[in-house]
C-alpha atoms as a PDB file:
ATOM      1  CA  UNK A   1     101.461  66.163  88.297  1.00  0.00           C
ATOM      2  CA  UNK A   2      98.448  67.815  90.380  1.00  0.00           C
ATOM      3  CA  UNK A   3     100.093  67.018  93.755  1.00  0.00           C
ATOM      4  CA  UNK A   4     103.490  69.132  91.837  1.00  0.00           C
ATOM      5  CA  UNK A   5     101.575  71.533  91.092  1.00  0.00           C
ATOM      6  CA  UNK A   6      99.433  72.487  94.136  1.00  0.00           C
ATOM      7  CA  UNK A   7     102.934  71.784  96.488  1.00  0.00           C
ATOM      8  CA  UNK A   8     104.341  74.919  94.026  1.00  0.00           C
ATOM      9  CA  UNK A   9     101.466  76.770  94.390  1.00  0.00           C
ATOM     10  CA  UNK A  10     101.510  76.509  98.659  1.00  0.00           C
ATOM     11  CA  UNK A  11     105.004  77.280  98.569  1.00  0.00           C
ATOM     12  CA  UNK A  12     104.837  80.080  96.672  1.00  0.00           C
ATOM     13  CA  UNK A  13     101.781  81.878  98.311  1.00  0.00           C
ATOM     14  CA  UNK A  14     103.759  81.559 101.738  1.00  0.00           C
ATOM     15  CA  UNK A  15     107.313  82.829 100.396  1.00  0.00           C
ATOM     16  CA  UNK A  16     105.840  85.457  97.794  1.00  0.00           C
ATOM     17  CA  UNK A  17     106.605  88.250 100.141  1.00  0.00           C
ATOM     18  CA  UNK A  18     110.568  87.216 100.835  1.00  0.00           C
ATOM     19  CA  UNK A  19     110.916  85.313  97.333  1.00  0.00           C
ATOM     20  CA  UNK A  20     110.502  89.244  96.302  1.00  0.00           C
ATOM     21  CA  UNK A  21     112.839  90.954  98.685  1.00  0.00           C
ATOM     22  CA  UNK A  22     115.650  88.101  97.744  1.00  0.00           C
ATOM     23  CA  UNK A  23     114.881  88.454  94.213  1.00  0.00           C
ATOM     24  CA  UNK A  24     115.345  92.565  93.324  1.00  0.00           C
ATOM     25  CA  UNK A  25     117.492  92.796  90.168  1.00  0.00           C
ATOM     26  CA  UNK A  26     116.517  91.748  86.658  1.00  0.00           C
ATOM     27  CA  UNK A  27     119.821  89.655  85.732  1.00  0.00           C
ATOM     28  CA  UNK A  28     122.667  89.757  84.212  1.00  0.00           C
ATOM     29  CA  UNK A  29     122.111  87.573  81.374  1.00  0.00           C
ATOM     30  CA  UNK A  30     118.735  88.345  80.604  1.00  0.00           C
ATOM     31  CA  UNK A  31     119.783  91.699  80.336  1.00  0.00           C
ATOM     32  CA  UNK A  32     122.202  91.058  77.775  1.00  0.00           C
ATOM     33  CA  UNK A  33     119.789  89.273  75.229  1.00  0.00           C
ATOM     34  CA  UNK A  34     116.514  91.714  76.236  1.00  0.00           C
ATOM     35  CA  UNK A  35     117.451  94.039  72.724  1.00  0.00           C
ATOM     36  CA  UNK A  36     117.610  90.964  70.801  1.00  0.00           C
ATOM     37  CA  UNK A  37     114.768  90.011  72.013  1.00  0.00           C
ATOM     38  CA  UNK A  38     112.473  92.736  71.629  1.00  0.00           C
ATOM     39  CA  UNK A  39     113.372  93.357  68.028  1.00  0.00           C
ATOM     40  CA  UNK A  40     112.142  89.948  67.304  1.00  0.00           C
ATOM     41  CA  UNK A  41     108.796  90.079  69.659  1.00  0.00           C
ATOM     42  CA  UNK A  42     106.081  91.267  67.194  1.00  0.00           C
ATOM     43  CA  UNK A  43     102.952  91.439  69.662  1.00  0.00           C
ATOM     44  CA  UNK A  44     102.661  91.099  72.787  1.00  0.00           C
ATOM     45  CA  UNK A  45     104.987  89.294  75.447  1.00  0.00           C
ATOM     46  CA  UNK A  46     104.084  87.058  78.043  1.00  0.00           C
ATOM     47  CA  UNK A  47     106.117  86.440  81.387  1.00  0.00           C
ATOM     48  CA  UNK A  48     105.287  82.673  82.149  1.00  0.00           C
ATOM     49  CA  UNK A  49     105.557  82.619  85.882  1.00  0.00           C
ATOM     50  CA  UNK A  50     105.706  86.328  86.355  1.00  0.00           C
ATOM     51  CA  UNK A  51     106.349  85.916  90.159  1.00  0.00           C
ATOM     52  CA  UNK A  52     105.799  89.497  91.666  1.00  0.00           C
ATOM     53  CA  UNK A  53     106.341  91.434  88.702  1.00  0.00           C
ATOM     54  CA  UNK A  54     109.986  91.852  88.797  1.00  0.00           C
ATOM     55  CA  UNK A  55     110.484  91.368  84.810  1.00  0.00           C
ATOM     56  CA  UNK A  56     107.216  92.660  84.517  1.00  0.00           C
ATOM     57  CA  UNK A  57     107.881  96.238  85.505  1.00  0.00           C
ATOM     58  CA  UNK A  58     111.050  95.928  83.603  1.00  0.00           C
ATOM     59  CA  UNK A  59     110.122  95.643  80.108  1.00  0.00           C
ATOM     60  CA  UNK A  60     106.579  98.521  80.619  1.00  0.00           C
ATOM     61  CA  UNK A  61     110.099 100.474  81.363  1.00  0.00           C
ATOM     62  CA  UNK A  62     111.025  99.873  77.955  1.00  0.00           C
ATOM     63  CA  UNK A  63     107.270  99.911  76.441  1.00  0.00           C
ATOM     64  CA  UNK A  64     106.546  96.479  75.667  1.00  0.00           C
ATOM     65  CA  UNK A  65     103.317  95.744  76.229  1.00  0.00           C
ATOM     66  CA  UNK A  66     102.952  92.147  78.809  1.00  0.00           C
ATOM     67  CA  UNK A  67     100.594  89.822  80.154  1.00  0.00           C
ATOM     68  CA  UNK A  68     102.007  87.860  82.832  1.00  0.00           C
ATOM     69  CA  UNK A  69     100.681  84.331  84.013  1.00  0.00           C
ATOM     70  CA  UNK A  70     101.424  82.791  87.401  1.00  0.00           C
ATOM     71  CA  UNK A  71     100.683  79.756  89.650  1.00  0.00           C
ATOM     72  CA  UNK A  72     100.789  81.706  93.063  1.00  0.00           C
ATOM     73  CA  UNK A  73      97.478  84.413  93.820  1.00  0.00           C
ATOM     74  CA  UNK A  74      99.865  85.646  96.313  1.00  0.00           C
ATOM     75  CA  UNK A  75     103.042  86.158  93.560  1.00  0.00           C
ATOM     76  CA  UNK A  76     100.304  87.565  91.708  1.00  0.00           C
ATOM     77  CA  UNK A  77      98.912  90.133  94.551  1.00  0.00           C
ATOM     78  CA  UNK A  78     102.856  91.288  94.678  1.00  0.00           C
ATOM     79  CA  UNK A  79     102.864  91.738  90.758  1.00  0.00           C
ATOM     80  CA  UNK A  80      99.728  94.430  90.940  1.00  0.00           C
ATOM     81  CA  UNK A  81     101.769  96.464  92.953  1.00  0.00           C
ATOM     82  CA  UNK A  82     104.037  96.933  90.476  1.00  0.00           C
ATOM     83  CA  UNK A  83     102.636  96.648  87.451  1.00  0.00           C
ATOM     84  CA  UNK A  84      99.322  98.057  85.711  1.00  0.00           C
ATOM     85  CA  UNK A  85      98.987  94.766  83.134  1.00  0.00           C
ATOM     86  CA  UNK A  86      97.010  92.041  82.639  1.00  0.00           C
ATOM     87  CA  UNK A  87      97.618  89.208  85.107  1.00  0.00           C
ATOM     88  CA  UNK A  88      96.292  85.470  85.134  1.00  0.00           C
ATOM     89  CA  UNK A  89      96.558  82.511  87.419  1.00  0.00           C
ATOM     90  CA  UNK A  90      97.633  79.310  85.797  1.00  0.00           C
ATOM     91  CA  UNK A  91     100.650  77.055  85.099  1.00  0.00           C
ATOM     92  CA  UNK A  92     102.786  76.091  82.245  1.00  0.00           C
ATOM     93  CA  UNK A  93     100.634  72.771  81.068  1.00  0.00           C
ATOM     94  CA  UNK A  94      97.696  74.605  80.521  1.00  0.00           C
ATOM     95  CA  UNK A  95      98.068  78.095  78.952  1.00  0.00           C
ATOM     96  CA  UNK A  96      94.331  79.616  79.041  1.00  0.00           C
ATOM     97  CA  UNK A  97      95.285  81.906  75.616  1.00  0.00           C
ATOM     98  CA  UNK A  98      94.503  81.563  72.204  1.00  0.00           C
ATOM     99  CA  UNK A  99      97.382  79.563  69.584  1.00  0.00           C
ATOM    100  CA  UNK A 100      99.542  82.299  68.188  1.00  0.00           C
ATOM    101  CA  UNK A 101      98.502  85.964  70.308  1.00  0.00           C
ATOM    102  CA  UNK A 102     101.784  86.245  72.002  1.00  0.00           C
ATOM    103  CA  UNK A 103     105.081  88.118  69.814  1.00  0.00           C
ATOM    104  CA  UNK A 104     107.220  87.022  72.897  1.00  0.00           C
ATOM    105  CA  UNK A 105     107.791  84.176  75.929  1.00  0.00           C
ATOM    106  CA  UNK A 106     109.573  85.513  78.726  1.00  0.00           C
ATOM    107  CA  UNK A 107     109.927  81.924  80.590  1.00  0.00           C
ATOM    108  CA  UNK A 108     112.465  83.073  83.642  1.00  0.00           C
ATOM    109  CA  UNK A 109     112.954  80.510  86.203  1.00  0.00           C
ATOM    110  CA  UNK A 110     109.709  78.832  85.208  1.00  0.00           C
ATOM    111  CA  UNK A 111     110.187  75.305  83.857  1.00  0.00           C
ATOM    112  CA  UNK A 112     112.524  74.243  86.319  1.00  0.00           C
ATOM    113  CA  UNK A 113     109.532  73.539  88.924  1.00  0.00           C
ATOM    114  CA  UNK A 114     108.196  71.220  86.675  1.00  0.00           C
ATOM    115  CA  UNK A 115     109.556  66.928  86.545  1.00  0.00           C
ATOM    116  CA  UNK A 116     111.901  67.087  83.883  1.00  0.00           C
ATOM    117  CA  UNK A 117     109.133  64.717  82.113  1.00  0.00           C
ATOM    118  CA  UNK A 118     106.716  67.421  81.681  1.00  0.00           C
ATOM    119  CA  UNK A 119     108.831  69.782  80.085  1.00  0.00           C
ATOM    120  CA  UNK A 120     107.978  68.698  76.237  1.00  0.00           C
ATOM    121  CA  UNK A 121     104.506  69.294  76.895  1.00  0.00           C
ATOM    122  CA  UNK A 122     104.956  73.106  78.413  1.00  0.00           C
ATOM    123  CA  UNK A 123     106.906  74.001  75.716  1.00  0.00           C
ATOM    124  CA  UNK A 124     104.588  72.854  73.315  1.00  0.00           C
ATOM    125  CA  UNK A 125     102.360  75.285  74.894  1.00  0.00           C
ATOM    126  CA  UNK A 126     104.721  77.941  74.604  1.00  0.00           C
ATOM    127  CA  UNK A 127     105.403  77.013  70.717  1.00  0.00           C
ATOM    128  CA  UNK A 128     101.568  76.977  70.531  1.00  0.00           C
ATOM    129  CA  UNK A 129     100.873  80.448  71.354  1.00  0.00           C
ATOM    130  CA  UNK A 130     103.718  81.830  69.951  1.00  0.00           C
ATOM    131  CA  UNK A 131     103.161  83.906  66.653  1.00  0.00           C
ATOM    132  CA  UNK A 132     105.722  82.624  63.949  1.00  0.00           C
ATOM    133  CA  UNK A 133     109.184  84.141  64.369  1.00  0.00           C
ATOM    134  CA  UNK A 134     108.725  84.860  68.115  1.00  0.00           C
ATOM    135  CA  UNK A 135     111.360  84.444  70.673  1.00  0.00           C
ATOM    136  CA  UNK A 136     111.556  82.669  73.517  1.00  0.00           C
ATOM    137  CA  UNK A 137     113.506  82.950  76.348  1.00  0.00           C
ATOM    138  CA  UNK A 138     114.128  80.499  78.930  1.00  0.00           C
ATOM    139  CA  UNK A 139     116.104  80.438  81.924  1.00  0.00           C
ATOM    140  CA  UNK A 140     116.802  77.024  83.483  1.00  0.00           C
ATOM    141  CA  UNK A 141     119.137  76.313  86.553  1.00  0.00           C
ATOM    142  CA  UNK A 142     122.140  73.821  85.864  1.00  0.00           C
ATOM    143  CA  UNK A 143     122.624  70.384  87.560  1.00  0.00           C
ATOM    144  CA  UNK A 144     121.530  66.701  86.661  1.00  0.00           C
ATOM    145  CA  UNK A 145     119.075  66.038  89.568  1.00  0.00           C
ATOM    146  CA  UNK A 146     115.113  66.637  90.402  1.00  0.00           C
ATOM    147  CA  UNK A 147     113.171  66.859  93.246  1.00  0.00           C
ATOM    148  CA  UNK A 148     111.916  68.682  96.393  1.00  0.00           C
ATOM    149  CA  UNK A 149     113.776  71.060  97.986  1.00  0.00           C
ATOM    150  CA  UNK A 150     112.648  73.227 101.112  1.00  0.00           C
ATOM    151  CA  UNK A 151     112.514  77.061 101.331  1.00  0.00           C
ATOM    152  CA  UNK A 152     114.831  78.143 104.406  1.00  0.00           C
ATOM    153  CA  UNK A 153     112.996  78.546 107.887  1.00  0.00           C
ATOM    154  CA  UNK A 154     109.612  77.836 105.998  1.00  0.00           C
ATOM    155  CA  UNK A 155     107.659  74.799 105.659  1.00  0.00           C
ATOM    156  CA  UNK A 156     107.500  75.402 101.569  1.00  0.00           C
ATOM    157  CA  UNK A 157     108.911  73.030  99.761  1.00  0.00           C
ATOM    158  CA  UNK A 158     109.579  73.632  95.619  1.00  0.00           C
ATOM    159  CA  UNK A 159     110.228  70.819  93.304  1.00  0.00           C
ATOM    160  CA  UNK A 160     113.209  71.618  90.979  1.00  0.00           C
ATOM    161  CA  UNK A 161     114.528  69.988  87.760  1.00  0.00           C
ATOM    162  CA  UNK A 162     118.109  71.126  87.380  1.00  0.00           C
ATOM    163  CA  UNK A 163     119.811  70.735  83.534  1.00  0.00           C
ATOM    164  CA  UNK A 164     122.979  70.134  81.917  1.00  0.00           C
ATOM    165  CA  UNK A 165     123.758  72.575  79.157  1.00  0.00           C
ATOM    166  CA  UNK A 166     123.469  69.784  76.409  1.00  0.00           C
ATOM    167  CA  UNK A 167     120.313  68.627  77.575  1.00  0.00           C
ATOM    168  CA  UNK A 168     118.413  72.095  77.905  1.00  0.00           C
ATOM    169  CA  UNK A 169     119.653  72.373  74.701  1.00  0.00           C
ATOM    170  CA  UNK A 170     118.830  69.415  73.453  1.00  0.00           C
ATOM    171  CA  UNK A 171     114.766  70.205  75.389  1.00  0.00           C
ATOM    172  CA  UNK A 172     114.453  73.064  73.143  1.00  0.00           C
ATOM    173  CA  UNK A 173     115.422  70.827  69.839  1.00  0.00           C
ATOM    174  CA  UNK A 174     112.887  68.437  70.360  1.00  0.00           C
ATOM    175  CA  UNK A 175     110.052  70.647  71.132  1.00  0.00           C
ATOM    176  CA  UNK A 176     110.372  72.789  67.966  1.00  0.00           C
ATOM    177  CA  UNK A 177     113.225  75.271  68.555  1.00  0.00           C
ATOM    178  CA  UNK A 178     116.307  77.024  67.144  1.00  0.00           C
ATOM    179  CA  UNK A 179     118.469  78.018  69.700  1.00  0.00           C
ATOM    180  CA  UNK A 180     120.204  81.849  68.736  1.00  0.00           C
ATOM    181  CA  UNK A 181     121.959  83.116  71.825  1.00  0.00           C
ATOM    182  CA  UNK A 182     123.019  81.317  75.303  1.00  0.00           C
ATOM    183  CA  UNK A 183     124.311  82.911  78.667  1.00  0.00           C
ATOM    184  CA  UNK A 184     125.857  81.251  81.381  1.00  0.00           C
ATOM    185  CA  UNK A 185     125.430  83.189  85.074  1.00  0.00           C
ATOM    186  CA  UNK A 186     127.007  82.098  88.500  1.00  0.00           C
ATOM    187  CA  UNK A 187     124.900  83.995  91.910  1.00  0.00           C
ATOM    188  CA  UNK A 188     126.707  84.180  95.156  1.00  0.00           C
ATOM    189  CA  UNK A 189     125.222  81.227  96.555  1.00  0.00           C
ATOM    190  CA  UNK A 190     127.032  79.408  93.691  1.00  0.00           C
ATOM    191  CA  UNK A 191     123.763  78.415  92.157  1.00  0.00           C
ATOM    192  CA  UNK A 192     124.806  78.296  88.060  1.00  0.00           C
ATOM    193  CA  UNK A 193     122.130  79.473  85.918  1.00  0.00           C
ATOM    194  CA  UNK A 194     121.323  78.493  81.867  1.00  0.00           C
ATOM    195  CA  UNK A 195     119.972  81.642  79.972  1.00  0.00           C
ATOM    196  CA  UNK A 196     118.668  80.953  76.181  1.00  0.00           C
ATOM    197  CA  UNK A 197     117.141  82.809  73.477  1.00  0.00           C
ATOM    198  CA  UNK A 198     115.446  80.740  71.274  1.00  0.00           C
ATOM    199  CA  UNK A 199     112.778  80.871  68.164  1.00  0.00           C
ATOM    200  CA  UNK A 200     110.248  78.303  66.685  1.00  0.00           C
ATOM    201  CA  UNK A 201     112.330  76.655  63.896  1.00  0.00           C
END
């Protein structure tokens, strides 16, 4: 899991700058559950691999106070520019924050760079510093397949975990969630995308 880990992190740090120029628009989906889910945050949020601040800059628009956490220093150097909020290097195993001092998990695009067999243990994470009644979202990429995949014209290479709806479902089940909205999204590239709202059950 280490030699995942610091791959993501190398990729990351070289792409940050592109990743953020391909990546402009808060979607679709996410759009359509962020009421939902800020009537049901009570605290804080925090964007679990905040990138370069994207989301970030999106919900100080609409007042919420955020923390965001990332693996990449250099996603993280991108994020300052944008946003005035606390920001913290680390990854989804090992939260450095206290059980129950976040009212919201914004989780976009996250969990997928993790082996499909280390998902139960970041959500517990999640679930553990979640206050009671706070939502979750989490944004997975559809598929059935895992594994490396290179960043074009770069020598980065990301490891993806790709879901079927039943099973990302069926993730969020078994580590301790209700599931309350879903949203499917298609991108140009084709690339289908899993969108869910979820709270601790």
């Amino acid at each position: 899991m280490d030699e995942v880990i610091a791959r993501n992190r190398a990729a990351y740090d070289r792409i940050a700058e592109e990743f953020a120029a391909r990546n402009p628009e808060v979607p679709a989906p996410y759009l359509a559950m962020a009421d939902e889910f800020q009537r049901r945050a009570d605290g804080p949020l925090l964007d679990l691999g905040c990138g370069p601040g994207r989301d970030l800059a999106y919900w100080a628009a609409r007042g919420a106070a955020g923390v965001g956490l990332d693996l990449s220093a250099a996603m993280l150097r991108a994020a300052r520019v944008r946003v005035a909020v606390p920001l913290v290097q680390g990854d989804l195993l090992r939260l450095p924050f206290r059980a129950g001092v976040f009212g919201g998990v914004w989780c976009s695009a996250s969990l997928l760079h993790l082996p499909k067999a280390a998902a139960p243990v970041a959500l517990a994470e999640v679930r553990r510093v979640l206050r009671p009644g706070g939502p979750l979202l989490l944004s997975l990429q559809a598929g059935d397949r895992e594994g490396w995949e290179q960043w074009p014209g770069e020598e980065a290479a990301r490891f993806f975990a790709r879901y079927r709806p039943a099973e990302a479902e069926a993730l969020l089940i078994a580590a301790g969630f209700r599931v309350l909205r879903r949203e499917r999204d298609a991108t140009p590239t084709g690339k289908e995308w899993l969108c869910h709202l979820a709270e601790v059950a």
